[in-house]
C-alpha atoms as a PDB file:
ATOM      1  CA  UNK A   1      -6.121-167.359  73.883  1.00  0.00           C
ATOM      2  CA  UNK A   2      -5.268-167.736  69.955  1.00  0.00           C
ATOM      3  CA  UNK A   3      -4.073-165.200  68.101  1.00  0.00           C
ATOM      4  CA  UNK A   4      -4.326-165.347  63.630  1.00  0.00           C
ATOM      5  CA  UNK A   5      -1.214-164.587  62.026  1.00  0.00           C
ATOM      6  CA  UNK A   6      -0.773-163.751  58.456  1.00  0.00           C
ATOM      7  CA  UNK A   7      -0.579-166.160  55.825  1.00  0.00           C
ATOM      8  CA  UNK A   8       2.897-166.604  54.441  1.00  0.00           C
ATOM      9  CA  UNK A   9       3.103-164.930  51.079  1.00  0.00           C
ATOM     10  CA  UNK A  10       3.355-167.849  48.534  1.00  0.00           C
ATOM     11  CA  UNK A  11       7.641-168.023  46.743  1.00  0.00           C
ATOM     12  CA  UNK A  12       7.894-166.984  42.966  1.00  0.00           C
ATOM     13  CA  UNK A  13       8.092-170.558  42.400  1.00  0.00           C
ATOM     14  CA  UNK A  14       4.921-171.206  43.852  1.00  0.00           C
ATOM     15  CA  UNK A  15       3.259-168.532  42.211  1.00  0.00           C
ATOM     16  CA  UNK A  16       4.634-169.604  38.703  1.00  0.00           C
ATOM     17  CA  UNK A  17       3.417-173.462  39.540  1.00  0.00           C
ATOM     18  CA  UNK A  18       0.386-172.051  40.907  1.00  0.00           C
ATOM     19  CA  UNK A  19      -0.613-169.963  37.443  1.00  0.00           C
ATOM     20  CA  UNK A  20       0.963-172.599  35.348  1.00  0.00           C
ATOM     21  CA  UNK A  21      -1.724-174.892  37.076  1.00  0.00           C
ATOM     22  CA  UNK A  22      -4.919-173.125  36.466  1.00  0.00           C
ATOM     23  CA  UNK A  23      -3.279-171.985  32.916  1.00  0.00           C
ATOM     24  CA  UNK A  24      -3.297-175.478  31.535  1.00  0.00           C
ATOM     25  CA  UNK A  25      -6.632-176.163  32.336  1.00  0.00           C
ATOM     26  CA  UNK A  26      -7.699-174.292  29.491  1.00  0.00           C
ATOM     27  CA  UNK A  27      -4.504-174.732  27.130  1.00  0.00           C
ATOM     28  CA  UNK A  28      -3.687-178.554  27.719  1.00  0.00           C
ATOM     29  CA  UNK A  29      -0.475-178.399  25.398  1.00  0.00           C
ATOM     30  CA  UNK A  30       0.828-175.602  27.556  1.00  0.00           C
ATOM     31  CA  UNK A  31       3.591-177.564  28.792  1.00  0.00           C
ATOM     32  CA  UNK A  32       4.829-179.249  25.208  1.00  0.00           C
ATOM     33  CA  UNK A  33       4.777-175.602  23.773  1.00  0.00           C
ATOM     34  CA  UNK A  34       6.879-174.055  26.930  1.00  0.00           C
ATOM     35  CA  UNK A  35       9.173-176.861  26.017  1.00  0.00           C
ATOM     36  CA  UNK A  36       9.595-176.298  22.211  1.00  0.00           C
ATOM     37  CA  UNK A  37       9.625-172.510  22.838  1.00  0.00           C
ATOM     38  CA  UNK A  38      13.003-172.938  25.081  1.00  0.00           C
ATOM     39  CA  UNK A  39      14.478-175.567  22.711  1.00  0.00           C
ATOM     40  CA  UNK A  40      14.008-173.310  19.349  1.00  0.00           C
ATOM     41  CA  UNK A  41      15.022-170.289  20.943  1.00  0.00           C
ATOM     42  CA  UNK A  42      17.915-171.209  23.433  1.00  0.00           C
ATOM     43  CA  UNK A  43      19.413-173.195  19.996  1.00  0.00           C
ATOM     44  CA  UNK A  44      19.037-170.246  17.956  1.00  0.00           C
ATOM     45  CA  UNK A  45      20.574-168.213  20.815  1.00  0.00           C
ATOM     46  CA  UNK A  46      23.586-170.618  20.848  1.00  0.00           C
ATOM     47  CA  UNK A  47      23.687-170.363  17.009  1.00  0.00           C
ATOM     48  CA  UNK A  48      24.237-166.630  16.671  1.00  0.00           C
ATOM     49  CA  UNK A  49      26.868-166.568  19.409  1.00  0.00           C
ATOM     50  CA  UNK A  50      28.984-168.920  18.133  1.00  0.00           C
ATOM     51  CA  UNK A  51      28.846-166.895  14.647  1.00  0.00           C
ATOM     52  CA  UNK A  52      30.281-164.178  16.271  1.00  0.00           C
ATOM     53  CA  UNK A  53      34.273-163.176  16.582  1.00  0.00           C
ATOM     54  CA  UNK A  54      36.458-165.462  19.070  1.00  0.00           C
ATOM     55  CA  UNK A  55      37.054-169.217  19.464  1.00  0.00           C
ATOM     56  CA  UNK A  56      37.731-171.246  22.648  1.00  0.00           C
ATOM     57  CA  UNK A  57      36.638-172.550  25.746  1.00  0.00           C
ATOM     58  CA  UNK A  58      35.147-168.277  26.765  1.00  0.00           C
ATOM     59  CA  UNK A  59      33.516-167.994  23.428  1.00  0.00           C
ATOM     60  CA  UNK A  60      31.892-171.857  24.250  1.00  0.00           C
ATOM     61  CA  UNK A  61      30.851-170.899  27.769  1.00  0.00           C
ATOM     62  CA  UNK A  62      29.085-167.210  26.646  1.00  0.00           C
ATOM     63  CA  UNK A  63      27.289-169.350  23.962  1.00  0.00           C
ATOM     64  CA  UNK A  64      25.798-171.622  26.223  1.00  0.00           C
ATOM     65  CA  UNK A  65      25.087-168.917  28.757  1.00  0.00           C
ATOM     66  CA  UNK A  66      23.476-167.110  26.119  1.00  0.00           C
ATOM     67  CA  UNK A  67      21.505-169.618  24.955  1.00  0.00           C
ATOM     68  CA  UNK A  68      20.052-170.199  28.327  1.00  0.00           C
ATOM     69  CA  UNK A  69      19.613-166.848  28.807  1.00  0.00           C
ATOM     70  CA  UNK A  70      17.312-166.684  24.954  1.00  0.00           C
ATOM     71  CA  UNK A  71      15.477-169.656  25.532  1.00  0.00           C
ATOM     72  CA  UNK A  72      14.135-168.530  29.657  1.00  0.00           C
ATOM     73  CA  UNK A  73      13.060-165.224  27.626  1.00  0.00           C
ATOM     74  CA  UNK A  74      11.619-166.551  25.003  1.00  0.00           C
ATOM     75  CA  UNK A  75       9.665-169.118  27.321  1.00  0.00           C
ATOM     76  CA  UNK A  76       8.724-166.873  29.632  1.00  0.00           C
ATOM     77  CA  UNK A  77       6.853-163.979  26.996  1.00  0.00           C
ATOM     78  CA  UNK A  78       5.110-166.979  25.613  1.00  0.00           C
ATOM     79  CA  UNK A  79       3.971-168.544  29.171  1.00  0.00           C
ATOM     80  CA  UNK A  80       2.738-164.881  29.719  1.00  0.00           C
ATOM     81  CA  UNK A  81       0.722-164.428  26.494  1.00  0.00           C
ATOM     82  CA  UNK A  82      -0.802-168.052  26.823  1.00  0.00           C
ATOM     83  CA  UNK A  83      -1.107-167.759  30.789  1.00  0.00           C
ATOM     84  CA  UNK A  84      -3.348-164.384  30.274  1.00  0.00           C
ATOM     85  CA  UNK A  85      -4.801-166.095  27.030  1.00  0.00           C
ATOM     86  CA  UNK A  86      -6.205-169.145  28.798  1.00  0.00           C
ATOM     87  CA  UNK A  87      -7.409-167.308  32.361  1.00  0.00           C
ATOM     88  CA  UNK A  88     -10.029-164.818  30.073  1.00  0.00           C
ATOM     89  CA  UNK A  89     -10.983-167.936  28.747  1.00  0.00           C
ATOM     90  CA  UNK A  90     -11.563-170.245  31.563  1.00  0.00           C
ATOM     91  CA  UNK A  91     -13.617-166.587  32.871  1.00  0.00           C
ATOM     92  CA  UNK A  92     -15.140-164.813  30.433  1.00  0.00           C
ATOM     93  CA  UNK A  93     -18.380-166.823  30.710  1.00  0.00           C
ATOM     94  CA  UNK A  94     -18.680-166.084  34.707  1.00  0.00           C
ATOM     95  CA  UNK A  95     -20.910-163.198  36.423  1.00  0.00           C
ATOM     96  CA  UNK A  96     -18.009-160.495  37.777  1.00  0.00           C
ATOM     97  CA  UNK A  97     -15.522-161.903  35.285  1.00  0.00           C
ATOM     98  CA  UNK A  98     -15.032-158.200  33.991  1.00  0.00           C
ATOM     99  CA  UNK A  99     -13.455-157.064  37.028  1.00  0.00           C
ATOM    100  CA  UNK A 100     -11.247-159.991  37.714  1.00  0.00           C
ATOM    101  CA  UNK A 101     -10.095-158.425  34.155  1.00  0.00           C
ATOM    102  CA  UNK A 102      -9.759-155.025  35.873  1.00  0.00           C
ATOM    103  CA  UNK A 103      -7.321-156.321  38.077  1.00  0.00           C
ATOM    104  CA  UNK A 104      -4.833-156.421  35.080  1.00  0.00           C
ATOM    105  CA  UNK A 105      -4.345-152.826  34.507  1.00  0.00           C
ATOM    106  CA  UNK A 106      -0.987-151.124  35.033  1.00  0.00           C
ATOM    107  CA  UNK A 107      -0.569-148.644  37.549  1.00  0.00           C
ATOM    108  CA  UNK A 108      -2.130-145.236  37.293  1.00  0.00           C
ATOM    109  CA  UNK A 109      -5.716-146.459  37.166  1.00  0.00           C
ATOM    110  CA  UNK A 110      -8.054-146.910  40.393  1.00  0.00           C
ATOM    111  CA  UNK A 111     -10.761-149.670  40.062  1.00  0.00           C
ATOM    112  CA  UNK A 112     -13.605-150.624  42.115  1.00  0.00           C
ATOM    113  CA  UNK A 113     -15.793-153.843  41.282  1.00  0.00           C
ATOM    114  CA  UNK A 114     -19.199-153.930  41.492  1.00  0.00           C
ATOM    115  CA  UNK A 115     -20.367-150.642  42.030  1.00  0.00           C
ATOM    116  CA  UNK A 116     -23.931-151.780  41.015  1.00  0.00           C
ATOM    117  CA  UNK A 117     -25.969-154.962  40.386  1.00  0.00           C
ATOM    118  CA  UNK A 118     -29.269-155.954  40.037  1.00  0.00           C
ATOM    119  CA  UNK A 119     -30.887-159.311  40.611  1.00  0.00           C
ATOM    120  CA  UNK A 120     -30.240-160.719  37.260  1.00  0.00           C
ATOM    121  CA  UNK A 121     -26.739-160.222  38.370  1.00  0.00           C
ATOM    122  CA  UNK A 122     -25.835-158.087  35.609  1.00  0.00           C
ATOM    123  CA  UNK A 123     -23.083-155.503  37.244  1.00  0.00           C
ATOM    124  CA  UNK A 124     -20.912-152.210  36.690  1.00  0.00           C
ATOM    125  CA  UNK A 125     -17.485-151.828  37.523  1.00  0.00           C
ATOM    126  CA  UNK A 126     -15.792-148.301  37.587  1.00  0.00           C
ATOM    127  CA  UNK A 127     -11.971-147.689  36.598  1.00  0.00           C
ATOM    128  CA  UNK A 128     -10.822-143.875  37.108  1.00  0.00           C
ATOM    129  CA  UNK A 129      -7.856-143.081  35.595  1.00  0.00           C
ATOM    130  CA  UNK A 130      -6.090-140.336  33.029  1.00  0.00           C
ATOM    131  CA  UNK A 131      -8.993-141.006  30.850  1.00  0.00           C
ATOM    132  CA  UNK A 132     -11.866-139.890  33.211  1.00  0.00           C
ATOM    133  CA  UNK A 133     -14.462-142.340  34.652  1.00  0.00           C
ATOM    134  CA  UNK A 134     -14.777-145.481  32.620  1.00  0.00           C
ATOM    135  CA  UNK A 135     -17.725-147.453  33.501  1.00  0.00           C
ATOM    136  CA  UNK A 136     -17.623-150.852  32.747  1.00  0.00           C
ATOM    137  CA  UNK A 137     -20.852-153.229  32.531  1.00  0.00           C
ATOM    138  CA  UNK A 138     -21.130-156.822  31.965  1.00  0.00           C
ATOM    139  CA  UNK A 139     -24.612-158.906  31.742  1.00  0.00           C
ATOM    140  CA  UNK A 140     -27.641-158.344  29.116  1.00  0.00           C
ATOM    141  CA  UNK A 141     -27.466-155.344  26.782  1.00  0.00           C
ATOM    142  CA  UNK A 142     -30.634-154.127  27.739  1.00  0.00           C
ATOM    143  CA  UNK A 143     -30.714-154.225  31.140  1.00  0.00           C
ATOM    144  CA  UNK A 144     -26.706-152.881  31.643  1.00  0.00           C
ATOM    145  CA  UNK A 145     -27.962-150.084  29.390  1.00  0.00           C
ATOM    146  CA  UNK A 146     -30.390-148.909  32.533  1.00  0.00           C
ATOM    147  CA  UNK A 147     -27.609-149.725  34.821  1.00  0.00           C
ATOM    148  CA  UNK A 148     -25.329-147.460  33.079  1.00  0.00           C
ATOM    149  CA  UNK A 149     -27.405-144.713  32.872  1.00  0.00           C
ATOM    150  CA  UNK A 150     -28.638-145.019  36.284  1.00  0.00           C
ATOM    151  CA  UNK A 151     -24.877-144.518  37.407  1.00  0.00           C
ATOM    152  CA  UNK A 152     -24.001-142.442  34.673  1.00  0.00           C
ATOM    153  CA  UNK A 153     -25.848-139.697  36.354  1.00  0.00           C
ATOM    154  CA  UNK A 154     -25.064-140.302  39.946  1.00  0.00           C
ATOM    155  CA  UNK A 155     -21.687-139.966  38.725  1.00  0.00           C
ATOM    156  CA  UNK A 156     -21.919-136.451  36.647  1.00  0.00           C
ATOM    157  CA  UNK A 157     -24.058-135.250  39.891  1.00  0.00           C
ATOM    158  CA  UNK A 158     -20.477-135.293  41.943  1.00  0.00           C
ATOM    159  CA  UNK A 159     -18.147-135.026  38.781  1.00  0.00           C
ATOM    160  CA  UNK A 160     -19.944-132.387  36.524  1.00  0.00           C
ATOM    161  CA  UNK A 161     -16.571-132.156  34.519  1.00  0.00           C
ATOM    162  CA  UNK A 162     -14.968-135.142  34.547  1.00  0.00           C
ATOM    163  CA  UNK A 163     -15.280-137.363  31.317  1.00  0.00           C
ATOM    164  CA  UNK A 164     -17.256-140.339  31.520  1.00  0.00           C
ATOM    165  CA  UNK A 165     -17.196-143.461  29.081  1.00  0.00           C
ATOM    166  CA  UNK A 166     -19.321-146.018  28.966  1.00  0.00           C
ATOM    167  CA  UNK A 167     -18.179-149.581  28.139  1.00  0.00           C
ATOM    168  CA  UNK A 168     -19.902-153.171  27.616  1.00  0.00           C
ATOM    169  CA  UNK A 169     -18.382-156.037  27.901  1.00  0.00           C
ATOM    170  CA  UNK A 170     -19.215-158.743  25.614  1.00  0.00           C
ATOM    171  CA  UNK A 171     -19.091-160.149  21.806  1.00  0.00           C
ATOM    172  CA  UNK A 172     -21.886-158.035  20.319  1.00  0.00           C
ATOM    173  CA  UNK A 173     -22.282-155.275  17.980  1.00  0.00           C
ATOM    174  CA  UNK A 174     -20.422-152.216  19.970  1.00  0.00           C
ATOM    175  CA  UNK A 175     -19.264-154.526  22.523  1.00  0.00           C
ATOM    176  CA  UNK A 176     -15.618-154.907  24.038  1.00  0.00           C
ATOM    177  CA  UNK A 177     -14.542-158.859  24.340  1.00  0.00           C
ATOM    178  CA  UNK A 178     -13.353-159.497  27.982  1.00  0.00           C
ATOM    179  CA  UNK A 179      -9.738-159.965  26.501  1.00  0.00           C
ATOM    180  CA  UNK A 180      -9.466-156.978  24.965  1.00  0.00           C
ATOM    181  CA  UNK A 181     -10.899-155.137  28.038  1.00  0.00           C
ATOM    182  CA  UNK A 182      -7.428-153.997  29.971  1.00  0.00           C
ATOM    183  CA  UNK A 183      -6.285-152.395  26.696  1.00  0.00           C
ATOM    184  CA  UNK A 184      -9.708-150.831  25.184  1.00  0.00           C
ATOM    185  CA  UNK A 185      -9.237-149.175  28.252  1.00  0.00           C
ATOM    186  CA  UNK A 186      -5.569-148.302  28.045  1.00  0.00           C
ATOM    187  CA  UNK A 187      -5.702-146.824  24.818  1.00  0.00           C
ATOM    188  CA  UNK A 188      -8.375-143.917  25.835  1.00  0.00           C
ATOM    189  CA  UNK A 189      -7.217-140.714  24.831  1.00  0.00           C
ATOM    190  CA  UNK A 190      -6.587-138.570  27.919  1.00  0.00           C
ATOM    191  CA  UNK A 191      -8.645-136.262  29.439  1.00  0.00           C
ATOM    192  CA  UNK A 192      -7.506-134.982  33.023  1.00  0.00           C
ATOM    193  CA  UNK A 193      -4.268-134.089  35.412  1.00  0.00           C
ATOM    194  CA  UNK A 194      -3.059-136.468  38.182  1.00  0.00           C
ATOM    195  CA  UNK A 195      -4.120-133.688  40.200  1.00  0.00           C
ATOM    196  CA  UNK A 196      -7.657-134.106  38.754  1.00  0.00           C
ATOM    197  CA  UNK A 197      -8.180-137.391  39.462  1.00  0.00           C
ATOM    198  CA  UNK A 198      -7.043-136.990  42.843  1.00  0.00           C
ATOM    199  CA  UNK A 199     -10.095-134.709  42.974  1.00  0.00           C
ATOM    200  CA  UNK A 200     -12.147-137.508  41.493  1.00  0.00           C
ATOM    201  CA  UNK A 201     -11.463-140.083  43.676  1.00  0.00           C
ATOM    202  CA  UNK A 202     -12.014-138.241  46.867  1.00  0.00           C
ATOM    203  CA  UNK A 203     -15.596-136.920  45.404  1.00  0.00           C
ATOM    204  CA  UNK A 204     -16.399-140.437  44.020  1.00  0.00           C
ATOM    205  CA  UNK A 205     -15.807-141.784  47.902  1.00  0.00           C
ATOM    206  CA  UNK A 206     -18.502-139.721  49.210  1.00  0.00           C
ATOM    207  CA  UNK A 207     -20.675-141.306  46.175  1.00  0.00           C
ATOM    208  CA  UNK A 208     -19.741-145.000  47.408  1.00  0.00           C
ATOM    209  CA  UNK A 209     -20.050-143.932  51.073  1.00  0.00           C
ATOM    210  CA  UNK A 210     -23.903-143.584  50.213  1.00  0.00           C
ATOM    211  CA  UNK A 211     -24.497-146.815  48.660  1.00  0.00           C
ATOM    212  CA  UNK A 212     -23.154-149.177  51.601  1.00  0.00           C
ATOM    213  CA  UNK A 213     -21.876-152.698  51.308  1.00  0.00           C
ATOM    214  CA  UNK A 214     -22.547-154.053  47.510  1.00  0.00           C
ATOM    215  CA  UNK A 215     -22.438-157.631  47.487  1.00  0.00           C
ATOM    216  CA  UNK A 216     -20.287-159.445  44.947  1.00  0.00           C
ATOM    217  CA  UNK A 217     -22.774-161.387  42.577  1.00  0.00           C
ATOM    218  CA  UNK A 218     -22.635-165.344  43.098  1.00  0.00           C
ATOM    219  CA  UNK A 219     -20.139-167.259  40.637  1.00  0.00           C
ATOM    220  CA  UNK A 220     -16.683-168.503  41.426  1.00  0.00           C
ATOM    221  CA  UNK A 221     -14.279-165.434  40.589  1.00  0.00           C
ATOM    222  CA  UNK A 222     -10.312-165.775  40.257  1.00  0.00           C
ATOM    223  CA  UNK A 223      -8.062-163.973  42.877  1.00  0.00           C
ATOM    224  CA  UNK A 224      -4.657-164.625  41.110  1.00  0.00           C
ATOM    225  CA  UNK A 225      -4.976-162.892  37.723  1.00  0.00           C
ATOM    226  CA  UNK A 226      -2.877-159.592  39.194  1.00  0.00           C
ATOM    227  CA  UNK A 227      -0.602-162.067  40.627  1.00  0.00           C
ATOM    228  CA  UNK A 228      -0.041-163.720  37.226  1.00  0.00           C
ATOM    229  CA  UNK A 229       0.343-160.362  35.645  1.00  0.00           C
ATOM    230  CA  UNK A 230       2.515-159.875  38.057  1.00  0.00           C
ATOM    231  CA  UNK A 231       4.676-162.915  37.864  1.00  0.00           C
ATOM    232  CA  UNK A 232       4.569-162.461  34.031  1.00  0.00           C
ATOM    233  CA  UNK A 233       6.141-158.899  34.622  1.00  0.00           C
ATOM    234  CA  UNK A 234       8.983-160.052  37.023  1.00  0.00           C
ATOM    235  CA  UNK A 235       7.607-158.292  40.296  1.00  0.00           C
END
């Protein structure tokens, strides 16, 4: 008889390493700039404690503490910046890339990948929050279009009143760049009560319940960017 157990959750450490791995891929001087960030700022740390009142071995040991403290800071905000900067990069180019990106947003949004595809692999994602329904669509501009509108109205027919915004993902003329995705979307004005979109969700689960099993379009798809974000934000 065998039984499967659980995989053992990875240790910060390893989850640092692990992101610090797949981050250098695409920034290569990741490691030099880590370096120089700690050096600059743990010395400039050190600096503007010993400018301060008091002399002595206390005031000596609080300046190096200090410094240490400055320079992990410092290190880590840039690690997070480049970290995020370099995974969008390394994915923008790849089918379902969009809702790896998805996976980044803070609590108080619900997101669901793929809600639609066609064979081109062009796809919609969904993201319900504060703001209403945001529907997200990544592939060619004139075939999301007819994706979009196709679920647009699927959507109002269970929603009537609920806001719904429309978003494509991409470089072009009206487009939102895959970066700037998690915060195009956190910057929406909103439009209805938690209570609301408690409402919402459990209307929009009947809609899904309909559709069945929606398989993820082919192309290799990160799993770690909310662990990243998540490492970056100390939980």
């Amino acid at each position: 008889m065998s039984s499967s157990t659980p995989a053992p959750k990875k240790s910060r450490r390893g989850q640092i390493a692990e992101t610090f791995r797949m981050a250098k891929r695409g920034d290569p001087r990741l490691g030099l700039i880590l370096l120089g960030t700690f050096v600059v700022a743990a010395a400039l740390g050190f600096l503007v404690f010993q400018l301060l009142p008091g002399s002595g071995w206390l005031s000596m040991v609080l300046s190096v503490i200090s410094a240490l403290l400055v320079g992990t800071l410092a290190t880590l905000i840039v690690f997070g910046r480049r970290a995020q900067s370099s995974m969008y990069r390394q994915i923008e180019d790849q089918p379902g890339s969009g809702g790896a990106a998805l996976r980044m947003l803070r609590r108080g949004w619900d997101t669901s990948e793929v809600i639609a595809f066609n064979r081109q692999q062009d796809v919609v994602h969904r993201a319900v929050g504060r703001a209403g329904i945001v529907l997200i669509a990544e592939g060619n501009p004139n075939r999301t279009k007819q994706l979009l509108a196709a679920e647009k109205r699927k959507h109002e027919r269970v929603t009537a009143d609920t806001p719904i915004t429309e978003v494509v993902v991409g470089r072009g003329e009206g487009q939102v760049p895959l970066p700037k995705l998690v915060k195009h979307l956190q910057k929406l004005p909103k439009a209805i009560r938690p209570a609301e979109m408690t409402d919402v969700l459990y209307r929009l689960k009947a809609l899904d319940a309909q559709r069945g099993k929606v398989p993820l379009p082919k192309g290799p798809l990160p799993t770690n960017m909310k662990g990243m974000r998540s490492n970056m934000r100390g939980r």
